[in-house]
C-alpha atoms as a PDB file:
ATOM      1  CA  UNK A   1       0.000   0.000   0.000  1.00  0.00           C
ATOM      2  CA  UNK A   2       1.297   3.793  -0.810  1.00  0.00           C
ATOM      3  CA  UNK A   3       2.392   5.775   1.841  1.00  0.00           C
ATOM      4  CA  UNK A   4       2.845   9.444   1.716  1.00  0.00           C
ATOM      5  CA  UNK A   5       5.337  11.903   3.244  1.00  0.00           C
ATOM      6  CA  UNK A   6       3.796  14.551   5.230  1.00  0.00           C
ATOM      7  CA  UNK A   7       6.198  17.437   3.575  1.00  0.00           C
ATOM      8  CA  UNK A   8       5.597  19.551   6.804  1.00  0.00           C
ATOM      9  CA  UNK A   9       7.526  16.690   8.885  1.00  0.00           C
ATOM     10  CA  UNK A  10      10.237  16.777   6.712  1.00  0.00           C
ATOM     11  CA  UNK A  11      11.148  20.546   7.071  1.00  0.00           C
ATOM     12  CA  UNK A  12      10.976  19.859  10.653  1.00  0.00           C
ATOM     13  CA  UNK A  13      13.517  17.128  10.453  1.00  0.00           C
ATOM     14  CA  UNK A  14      15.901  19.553   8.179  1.00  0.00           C
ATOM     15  CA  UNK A  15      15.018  21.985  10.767  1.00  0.00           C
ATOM     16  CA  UNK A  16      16.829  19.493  13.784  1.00  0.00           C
ATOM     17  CA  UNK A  17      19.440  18.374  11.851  1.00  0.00           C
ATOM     18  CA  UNK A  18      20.474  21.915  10.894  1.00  0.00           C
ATOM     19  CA  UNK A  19      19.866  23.471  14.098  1.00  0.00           C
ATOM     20  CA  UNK A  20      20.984  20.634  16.782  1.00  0.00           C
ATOM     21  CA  UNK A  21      18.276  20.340  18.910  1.00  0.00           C
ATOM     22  CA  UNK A  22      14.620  20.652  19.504  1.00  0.00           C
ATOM     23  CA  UNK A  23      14.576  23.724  21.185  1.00  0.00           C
ATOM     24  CA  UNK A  24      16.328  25.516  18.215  1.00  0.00           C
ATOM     25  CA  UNK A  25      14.221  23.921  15.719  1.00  0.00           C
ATOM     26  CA  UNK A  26      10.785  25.282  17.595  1.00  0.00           C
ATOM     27  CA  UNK A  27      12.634  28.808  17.699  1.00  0.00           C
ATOM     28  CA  UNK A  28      13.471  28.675  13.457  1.00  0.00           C
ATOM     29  CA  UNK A  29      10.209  27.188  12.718  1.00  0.00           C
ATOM     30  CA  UNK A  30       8.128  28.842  15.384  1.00  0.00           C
ATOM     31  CA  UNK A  31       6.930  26.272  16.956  1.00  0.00           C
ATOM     32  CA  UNK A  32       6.322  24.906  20.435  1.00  0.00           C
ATOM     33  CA  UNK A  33       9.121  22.535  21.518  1.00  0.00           C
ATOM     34  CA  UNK A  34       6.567  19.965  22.203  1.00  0.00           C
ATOM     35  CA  UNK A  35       4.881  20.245  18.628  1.00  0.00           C
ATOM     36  CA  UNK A  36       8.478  19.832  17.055  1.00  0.00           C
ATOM     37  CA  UNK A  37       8.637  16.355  19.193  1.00  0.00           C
ATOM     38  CA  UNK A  38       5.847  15.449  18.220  1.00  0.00           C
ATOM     39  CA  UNK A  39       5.978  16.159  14.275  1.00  0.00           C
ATOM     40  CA  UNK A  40       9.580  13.899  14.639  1.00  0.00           C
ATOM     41  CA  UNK A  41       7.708  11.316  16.552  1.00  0.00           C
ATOM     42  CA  UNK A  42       5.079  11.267  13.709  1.00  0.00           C
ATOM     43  CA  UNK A  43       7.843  10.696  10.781  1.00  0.00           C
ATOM     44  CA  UNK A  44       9.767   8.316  12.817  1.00  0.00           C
ATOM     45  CA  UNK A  45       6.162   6.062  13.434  1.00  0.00           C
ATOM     46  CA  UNK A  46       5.720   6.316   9.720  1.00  0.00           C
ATOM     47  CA  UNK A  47       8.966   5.145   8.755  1.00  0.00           C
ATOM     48  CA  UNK A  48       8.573   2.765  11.950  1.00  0.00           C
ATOM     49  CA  UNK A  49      12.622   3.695  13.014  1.00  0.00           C
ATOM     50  CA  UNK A  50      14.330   6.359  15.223  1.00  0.00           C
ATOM     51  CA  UNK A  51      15.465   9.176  13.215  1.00  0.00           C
ATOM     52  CA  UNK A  52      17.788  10.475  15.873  1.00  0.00           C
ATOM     53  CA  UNK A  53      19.701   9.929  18.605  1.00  0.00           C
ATOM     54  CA  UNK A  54      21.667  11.146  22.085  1.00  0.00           C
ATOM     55  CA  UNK A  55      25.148  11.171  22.379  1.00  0.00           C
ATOM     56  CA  UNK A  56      27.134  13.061  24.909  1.00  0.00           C
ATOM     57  CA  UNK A  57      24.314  15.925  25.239  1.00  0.00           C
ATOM     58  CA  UNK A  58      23.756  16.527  21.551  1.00  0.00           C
ATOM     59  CA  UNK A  59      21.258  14.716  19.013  1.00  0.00           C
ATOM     60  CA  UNK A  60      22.713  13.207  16.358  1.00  0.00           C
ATOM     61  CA  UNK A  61      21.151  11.056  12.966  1.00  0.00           C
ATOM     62  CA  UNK A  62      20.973   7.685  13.133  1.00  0.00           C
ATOM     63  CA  UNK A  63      22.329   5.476  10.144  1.00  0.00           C
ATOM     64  CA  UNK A  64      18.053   5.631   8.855  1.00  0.00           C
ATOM     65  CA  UNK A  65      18.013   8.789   9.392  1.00  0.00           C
ATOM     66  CA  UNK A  66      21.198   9.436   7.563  1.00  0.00           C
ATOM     67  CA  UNK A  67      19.779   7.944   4.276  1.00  0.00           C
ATOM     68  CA  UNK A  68      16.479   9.737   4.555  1.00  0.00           C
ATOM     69  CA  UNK A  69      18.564  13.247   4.950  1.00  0.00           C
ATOM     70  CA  UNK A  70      20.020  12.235   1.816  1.00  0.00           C
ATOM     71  CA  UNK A  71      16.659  12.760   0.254  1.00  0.00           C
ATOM     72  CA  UNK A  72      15.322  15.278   2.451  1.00  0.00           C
ATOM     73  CA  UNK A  73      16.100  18.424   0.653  1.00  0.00           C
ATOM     74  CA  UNK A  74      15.342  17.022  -2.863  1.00  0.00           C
ATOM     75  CA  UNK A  75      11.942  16.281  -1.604  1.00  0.00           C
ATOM     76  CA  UNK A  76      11.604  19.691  -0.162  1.00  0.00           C
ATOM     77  CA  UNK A  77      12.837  21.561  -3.162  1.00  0.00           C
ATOM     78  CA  UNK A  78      10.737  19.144  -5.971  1.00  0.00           C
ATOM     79  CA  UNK A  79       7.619  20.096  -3.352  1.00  0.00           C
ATOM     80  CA  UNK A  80       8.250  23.768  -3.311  1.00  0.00           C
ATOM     81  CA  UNK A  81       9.357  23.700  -7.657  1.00  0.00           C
ATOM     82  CA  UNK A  82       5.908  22.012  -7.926  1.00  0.00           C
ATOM     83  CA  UNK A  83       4.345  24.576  -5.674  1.00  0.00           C
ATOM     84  CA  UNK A  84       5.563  27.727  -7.587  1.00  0.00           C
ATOM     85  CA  UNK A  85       5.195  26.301 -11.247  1.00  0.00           C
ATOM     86  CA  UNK A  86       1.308  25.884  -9.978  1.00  0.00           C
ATOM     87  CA  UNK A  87       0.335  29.139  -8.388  1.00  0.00           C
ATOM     88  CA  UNK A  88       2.173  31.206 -10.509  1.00  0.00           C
ATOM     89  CA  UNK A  89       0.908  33.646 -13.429  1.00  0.00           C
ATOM     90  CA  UNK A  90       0.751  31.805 -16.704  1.00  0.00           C
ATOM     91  CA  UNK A  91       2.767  34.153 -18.865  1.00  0.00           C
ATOM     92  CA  UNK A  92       2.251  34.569 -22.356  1.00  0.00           C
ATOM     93  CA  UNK A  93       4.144  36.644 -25.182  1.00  0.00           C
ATOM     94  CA  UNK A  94       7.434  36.880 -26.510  1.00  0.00           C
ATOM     95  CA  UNK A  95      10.990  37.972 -24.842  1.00  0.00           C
ATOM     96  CA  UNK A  96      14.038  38.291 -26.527  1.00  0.00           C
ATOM     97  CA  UNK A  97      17.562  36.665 -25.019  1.00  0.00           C
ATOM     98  CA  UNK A  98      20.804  38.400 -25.960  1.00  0.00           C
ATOM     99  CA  UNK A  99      23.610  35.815 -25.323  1.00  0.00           C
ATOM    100  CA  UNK A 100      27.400  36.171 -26.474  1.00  0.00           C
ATOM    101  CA  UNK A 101      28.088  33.496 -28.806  1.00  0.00           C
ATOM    102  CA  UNK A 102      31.093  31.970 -27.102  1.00  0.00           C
ATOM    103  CA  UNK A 103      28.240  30.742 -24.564  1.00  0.00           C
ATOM    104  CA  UNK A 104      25.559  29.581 -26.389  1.00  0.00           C
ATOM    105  CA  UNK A 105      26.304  26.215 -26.696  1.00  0.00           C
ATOM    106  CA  UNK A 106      28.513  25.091 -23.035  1.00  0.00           C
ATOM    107  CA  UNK A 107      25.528  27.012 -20.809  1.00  0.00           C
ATOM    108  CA  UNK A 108      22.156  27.723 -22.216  1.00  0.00           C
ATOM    109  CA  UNK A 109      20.219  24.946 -23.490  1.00  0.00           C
ATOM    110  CA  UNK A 110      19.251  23.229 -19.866  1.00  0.00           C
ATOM    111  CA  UNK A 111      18.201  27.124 -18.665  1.00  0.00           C
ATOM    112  CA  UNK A 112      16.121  27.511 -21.927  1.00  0.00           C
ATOM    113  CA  UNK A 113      14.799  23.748 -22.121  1.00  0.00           C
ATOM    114  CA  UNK A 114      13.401  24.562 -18.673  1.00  0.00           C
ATOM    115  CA  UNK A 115      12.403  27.960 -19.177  1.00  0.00           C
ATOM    116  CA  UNK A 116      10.228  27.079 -22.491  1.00  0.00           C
ATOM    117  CA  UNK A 117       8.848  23.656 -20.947  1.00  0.00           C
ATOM    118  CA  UNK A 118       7.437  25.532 -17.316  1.00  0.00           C
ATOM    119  CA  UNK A 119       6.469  28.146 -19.754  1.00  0.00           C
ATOM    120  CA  UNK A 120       5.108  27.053 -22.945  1.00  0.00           C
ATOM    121  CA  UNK A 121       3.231  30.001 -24.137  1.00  0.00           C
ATOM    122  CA  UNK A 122       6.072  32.322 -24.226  1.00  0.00           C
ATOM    123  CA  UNK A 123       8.122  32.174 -27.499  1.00  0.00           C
ATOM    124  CA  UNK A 124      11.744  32.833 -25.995  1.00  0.00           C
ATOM    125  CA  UNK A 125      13.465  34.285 -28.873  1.00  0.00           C
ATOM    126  CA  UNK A 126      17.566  34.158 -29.130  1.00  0.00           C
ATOM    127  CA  UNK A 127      19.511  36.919 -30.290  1.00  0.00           C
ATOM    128  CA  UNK A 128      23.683  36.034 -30.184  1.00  0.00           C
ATOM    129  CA  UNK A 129      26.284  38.255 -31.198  1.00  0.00           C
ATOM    130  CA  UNK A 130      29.483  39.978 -29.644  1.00  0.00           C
ATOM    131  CA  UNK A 131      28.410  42.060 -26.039  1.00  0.00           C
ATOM    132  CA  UNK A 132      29.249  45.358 -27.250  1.00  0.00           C
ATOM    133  CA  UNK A 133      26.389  44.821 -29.653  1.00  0.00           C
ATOM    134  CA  UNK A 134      23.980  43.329 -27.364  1.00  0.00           C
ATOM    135  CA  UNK A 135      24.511  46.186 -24.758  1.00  0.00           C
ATOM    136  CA  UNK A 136      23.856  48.222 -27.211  1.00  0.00           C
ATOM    137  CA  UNK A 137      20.751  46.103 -28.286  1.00  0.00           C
ATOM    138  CA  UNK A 138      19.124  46.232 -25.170  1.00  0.00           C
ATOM    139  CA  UNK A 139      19.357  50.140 -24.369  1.00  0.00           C
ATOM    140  CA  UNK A 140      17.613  50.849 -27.708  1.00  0.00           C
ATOM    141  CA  UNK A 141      14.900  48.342 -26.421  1.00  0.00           C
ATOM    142  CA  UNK A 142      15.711  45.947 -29.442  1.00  0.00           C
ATOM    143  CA  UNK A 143      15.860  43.081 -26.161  1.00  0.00           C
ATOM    144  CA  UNK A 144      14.584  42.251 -23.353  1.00  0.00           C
ATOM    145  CA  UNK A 145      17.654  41.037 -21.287  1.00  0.00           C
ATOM    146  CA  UNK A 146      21.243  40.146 -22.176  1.00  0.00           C
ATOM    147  CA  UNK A 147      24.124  38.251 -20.818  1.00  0.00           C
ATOM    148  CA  UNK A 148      27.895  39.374 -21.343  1.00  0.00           C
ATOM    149  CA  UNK A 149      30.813  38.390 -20.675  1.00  0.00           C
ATOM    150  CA  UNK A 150      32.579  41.793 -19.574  1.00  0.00           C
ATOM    151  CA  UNK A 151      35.770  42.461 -17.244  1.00  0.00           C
ATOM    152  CA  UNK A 152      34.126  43.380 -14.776  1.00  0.00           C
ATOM    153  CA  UNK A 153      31.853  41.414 -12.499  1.00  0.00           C
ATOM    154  CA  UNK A 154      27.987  42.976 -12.196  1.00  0.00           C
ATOM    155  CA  UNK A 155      26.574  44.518  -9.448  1.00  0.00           C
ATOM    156  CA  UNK A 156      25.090  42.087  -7.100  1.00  0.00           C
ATOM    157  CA  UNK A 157      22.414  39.108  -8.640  1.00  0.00           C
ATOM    158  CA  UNK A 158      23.535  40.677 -12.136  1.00  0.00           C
ATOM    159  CA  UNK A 159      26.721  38.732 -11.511  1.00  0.00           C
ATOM    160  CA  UNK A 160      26.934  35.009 -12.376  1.00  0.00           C
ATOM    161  CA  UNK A 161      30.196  33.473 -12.985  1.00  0.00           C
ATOM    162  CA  UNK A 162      33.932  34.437 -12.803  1.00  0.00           C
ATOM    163  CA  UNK A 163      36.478  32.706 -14.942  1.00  0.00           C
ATOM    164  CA  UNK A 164      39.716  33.023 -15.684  1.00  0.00           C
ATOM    165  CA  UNK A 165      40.477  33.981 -19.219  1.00  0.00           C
ATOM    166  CA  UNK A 166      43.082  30.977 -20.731  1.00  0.00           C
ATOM    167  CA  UNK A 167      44.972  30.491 -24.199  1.00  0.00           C
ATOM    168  CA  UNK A 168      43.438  27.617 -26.276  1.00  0.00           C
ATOM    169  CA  UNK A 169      44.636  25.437 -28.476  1.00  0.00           C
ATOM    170  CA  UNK A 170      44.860  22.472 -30.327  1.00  0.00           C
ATOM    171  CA  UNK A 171      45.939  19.040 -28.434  1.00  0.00           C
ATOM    172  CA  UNK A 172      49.705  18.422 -28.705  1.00  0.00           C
ATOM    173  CA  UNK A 173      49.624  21.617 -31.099  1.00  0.00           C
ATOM    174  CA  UNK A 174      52.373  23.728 -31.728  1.00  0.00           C
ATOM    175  CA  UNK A 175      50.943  26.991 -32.662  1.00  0.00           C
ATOM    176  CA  UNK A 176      51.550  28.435 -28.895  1.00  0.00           C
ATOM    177  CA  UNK A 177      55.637  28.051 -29.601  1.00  0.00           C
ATOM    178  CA  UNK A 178      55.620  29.590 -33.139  1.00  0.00           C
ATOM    179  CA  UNK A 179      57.051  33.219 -33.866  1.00  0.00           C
ATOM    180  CA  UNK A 180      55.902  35.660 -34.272  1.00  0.00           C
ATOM    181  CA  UNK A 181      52.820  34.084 -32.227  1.00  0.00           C
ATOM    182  CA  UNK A 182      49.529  33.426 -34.532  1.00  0.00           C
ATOM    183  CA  UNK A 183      46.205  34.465 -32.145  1.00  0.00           C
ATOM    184  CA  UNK A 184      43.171  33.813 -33.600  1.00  0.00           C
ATOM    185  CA  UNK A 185      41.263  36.930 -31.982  1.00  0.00           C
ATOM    186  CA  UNK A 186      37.392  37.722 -33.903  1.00  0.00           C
ATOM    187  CA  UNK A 187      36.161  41.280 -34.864  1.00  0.00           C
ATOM    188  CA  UNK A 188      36.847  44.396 -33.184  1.00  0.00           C
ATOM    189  CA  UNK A 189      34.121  43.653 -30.759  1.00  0.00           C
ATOM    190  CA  UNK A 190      35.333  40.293 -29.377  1.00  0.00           C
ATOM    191  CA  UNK A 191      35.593  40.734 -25.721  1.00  0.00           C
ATOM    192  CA  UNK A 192      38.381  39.088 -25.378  1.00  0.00           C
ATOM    193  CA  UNK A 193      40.644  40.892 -27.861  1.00  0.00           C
ATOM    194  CA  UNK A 194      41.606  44.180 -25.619  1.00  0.00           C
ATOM    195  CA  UNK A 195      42.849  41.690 -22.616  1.00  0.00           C
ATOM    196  CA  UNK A 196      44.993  39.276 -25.129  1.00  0.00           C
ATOM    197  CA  UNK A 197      46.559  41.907 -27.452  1.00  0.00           C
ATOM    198  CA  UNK A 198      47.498  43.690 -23.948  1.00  0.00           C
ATOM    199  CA  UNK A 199      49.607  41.046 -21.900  1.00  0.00           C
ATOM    200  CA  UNK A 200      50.952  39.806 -25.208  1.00  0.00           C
ATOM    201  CA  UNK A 201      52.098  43.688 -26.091  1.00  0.00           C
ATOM    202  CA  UNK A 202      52.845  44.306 -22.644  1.00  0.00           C
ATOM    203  CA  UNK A 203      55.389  40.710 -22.442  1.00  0.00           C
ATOM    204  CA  UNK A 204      56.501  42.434 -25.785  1.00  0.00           C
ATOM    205  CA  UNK A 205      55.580  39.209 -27.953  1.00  0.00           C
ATOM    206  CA  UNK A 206      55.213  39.728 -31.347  1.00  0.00           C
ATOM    207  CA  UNK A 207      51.800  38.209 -32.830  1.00  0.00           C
ATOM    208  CA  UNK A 208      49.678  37.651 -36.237  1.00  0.00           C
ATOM    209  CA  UNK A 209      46.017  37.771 -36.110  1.00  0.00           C
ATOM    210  CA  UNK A 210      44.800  34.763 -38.308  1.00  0.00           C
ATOM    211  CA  UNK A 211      41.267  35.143 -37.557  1.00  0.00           C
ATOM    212  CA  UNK A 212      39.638  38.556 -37.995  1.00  0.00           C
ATOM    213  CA  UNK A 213      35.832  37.906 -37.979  1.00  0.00           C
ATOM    214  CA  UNK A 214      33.458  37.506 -35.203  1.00  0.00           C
ATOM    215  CA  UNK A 215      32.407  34.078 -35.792  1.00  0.00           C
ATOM    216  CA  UNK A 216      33.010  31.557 -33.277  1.00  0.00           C
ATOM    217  CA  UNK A 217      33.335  28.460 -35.217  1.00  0.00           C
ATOM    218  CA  UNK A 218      36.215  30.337 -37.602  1.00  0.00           C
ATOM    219  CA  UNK A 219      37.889  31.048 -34.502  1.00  0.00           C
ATOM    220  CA  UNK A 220      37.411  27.254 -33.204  1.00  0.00           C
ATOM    221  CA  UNK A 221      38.266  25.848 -36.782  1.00  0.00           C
ATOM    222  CA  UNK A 222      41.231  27.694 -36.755  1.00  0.00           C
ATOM    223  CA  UNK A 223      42.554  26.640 -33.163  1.00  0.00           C
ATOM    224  CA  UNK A 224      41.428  22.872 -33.672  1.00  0.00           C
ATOM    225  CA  UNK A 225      44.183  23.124 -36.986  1.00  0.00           C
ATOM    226  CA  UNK A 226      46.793  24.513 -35.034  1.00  0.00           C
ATOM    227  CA  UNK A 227      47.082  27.966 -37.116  1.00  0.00           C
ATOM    228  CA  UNK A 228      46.397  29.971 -33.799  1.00  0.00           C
ATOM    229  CA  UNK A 229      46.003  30.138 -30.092  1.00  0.00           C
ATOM    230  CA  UNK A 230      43.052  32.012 -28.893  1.00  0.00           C
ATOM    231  CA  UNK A 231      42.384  33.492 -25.495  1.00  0.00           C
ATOM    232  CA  UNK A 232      39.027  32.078 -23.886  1.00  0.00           C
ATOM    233  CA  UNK A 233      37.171  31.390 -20.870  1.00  0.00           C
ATOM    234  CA  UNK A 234      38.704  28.143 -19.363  1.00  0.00           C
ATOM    235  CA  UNK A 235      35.060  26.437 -18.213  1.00  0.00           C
ATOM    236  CA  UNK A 236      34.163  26.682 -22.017  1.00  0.00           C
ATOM    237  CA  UNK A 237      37.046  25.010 -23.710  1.00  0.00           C
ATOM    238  CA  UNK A 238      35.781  23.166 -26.116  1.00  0.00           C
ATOM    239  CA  UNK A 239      36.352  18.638 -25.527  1.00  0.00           C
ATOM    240  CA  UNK A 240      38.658  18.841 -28.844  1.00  0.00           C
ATOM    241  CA  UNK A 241      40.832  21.361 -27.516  1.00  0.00           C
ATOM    242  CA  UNK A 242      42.871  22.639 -24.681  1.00  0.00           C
ATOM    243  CA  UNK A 243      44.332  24.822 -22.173  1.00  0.00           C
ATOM    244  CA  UNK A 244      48.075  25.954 -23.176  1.00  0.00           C
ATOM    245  CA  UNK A 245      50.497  24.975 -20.018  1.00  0.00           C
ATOM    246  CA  UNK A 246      52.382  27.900 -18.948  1.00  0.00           C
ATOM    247  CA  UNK A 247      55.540  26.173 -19.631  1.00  0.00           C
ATOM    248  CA  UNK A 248      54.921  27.523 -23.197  1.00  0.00           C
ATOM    249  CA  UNK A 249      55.370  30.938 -22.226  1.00  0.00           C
ATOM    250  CA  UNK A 250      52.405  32.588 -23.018  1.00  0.00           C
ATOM    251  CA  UNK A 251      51.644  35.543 -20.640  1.00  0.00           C
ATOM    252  CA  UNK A 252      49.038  35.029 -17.774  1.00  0.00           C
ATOM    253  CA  UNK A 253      45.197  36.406 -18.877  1.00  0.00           C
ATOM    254  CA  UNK A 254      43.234  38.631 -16.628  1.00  0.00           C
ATOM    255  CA  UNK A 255      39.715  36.726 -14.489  1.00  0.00           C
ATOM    256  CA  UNK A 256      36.701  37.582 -16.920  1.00  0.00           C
ATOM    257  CA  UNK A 257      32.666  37.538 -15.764  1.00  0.00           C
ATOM    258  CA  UNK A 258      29.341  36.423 -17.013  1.00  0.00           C
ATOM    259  CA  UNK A 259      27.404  39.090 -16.338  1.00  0.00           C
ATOM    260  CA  UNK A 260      23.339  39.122 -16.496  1.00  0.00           C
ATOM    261  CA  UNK A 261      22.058  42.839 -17.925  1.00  0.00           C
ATOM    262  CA  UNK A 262      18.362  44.184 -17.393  1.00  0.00           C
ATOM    263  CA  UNK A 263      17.416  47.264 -18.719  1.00  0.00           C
ATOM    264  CA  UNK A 264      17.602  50.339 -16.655  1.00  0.00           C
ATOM    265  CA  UNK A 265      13.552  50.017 -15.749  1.00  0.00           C
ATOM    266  CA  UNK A 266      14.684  46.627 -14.171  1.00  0.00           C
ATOM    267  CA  UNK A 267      12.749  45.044 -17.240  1.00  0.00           C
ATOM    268  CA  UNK A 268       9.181  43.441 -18.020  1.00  0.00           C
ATOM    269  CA  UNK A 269       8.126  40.696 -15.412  1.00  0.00           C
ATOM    270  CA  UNK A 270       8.537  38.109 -17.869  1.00  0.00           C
ATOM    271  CA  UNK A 271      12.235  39.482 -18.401  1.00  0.00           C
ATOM    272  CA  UNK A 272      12.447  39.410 -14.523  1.00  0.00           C
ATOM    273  CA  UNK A 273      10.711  35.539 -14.316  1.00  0.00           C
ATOM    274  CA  UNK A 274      13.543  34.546 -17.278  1.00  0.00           C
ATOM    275  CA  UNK A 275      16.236  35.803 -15.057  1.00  0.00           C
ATOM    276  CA  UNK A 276      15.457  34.038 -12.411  1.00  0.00           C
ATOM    277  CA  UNK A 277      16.034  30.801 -14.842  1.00  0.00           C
ATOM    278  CA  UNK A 278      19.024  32.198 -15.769  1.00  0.00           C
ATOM    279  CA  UNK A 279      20.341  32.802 -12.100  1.00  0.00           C
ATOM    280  CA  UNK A 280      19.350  29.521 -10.636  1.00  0.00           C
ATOM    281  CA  UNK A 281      21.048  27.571 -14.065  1.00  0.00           C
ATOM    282  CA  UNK A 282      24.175  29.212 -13.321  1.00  0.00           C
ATOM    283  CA  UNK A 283      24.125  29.032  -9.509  1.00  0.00           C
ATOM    284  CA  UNK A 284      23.884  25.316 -10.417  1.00  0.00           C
ATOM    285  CA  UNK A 285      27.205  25.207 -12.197  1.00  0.00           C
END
């Protein structure tokens, strides 16, 4: 026969584990001492086992009450997912996504598979180019929301991710030891062009741009075929290629940051409800 979990139980036993005794519990769940007892008497009766136990003045879990904390919070955060997807507004319309292309691919598709499946009737719309542009983009209202990647981290939950900034290249490629040095950089507005062309300037190492257009899979092609090094973020190397060892003498890049921009009115509430995807997919990584 089914059994079900009283979800209310559960936070209280989160509530004694985290806190280390009754008494605490009651005070972070306001609650009567007693009624906290009593709510761990109830889940231990319906798992018929002691959850907890005494030793030397403080309660500790007992082995079944280590393996149900090892579902605890997953129950507790599927209950309360389930609890916002169901009470909350069912948006509808269109929003439009700025992302940098160097991050399409590594990051986005797990934030936007959820965002489109808990929110079917809004047609999430992807617009990718270089951040300059997209900054640009979204003060003229042309989208909704953007990430960058910038060298600066954002103010506060605008901020997702630091890196540092690496040189790429091909496995067992010998591009990084040729002279003068061949960097495959993209356009003008590549982020990552400024930081790359400075240390290598500043370490006085001559270089040849091979690559001189903003798409990313020209810059990748020409990295996997060891013409060029190219400087990128080192949690989106691609599986084909690598990070350069500093044995081969390339100067050290500057830490670089995903950044999440809203516009200046702090944006529509479905741009606000989409950010909140975006934070929580990151804070996951």
């Amino acid at each position: 026969m089914a059994r079900n979990i009283d979800i209310s139980l559960v936070r209280t036993f989160i509530a004694v584990f985290e806190t280390g005794s009754m008494t605490s519990a009651a005070h972070a769940l306001n609650l009567t001492q007693g009624a906290v007892s009593q709510k761990i008497r109830r889940l231990e009766a319906l798992f018929d086992t002691p959850l907890f136990e005494r030793r030397n003045k403080t309660i500790c879990l007992t082995p079944e009450g280590d393996r149900l904390m090892a579902r605890a919070y997953r129950l507790i955060s599927l209950n309360d997912e389930t609890w916002q997807l169901m009470t909350q507004p069912a948006f509808t319309g269109e929003i439009k996504l700025g992302v940098p292309l160097d991050i399409i691919r590594p990051m986005m598709p797990p934030i936007m598979r959820r965002f489109s499946r808990e929110h079917p009737k809004i047609q999430l719309t992807l617009v990718s180019d270089m951040t300059e542009t997209l900054l640009v983009a979204l003060k003229n209202g042309e989208i909704d929301l953007t990430l960058t990647t910038e060298g600066q981290p954002g103010k506060k939950d605008g901020h997702l991710l630091s890196d540092r900034l690496v040189w790429m290249g091909a496995k067992n490629g010998e591009a990084c030891y040729k002279a003068p040095l061949p960097v495959s950089l993209g356009s003008e507005f590549c982020a990552f062009r400024v930081p790359a062309l400075e240390v290598l300037n500043r370490a006085e190492i001559d270089w040849l741009a091979v690559c001189g257009v903003g798409n990313l899979e020209s810059i990748l092609a020409t990295v996997e075929a060891d013409m060029a090094v190219a400087p990128y973020l080192s949690c989106l190397v691609p599986e084909g290629l690598t990070i350069i060892s500093p044995e081969a003498g390339l100067p050290s890049l500057p830490p670089y940051h995903i950044n999440l921009r809203m516009p200046d009115s702090g944006g529509s509430l479905i741009a606000r409800e989409l950010a909140k995807y975006i934070r929580q997919g990151f804070s996951a990584l």
